[in-house]
Protein backbone atom coordinates (compact mmCIF):
# COMPACT_ATOMS: atom_id res chain seq x y z
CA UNK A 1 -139.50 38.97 -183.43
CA UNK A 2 -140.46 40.66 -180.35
CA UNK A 3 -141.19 38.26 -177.39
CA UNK A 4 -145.20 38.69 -177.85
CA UNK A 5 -145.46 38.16 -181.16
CA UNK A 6 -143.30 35.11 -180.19
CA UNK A 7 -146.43 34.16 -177.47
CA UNK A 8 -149.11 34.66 -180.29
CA UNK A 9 -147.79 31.71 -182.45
CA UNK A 10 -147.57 29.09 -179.39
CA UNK A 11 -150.09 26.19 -179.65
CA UNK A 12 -150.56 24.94 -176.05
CA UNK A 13 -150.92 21.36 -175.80
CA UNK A 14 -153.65 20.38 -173.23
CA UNK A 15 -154.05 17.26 -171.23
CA UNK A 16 -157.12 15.54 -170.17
CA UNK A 17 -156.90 17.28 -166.88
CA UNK A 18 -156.53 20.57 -168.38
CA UNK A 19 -152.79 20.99 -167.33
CA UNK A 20 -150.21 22.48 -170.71
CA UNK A 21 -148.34 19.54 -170.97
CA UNK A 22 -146.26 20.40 -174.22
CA UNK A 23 -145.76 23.69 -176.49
CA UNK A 24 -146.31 23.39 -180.06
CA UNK A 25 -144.74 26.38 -182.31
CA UNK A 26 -143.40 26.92 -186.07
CA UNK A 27 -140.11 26.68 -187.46
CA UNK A 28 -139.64 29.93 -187.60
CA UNK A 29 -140.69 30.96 -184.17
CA UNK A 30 -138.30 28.32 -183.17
CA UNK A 31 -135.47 29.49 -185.03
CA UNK A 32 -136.50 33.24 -183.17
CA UNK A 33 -136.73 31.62 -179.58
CA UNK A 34 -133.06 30.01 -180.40
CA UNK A 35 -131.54 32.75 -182.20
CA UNK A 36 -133.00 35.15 -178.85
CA UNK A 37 -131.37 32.49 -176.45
CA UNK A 38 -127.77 32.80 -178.20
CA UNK A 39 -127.90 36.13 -177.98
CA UNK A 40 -128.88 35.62 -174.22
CA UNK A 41 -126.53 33.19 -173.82
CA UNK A 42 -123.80 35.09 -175.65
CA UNK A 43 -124.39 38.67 -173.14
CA UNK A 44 -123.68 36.36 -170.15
CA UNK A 45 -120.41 34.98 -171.31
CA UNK A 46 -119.15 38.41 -172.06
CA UNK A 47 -120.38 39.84 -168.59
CA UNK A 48 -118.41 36.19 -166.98
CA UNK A 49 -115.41 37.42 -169.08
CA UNK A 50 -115.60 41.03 -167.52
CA UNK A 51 -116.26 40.21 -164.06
CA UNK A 52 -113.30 37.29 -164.52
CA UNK A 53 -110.64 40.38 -164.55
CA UNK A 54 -107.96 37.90 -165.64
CA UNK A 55 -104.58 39.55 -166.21
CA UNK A 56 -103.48 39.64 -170.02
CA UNK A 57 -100.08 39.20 -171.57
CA UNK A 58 -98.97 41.01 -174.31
CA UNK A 59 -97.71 38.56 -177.23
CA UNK A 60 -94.62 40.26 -177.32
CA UNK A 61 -93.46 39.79 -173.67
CA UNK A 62 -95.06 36.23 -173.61
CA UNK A 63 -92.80 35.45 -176.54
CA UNK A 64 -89.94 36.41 -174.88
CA UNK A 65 -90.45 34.16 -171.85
CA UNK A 66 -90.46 31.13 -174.05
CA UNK A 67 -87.50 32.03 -176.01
């Protein structure tokens, strides 16, 4: 679901004062705004793992170092 489709199904809750005080949406919107947010969350973990540049082992010579 693209992000305005996702903006058509949100029910605004309005105070007295006219401020939005709360967002009302389906279940299934919901499960698109989490399911977009892990796969946010996801591309910025692998771009921290890049940029980390940590050195890496090889199981072999590892292995030998404990022996």
């Amino acid at each position: 679901m693209k992000i305005a489709a996702i903006w058509d199904k949100v029910h605004w809750v309005i105070a007295p004062d006219g401020r939005k005080t709360a967002v009302l949406v389906d279940i299934q919107t919901w499960e698109c705004i989490l399911s977009a947010l892990e796969d946010i969350e996801d591309g910025e973990e692998m771009q921290q793992q890049k940029s980390a540049r940590e050195t890496t082992v090889p199981w072999e010579i590892l292995k030998r170092q404990l022996q």
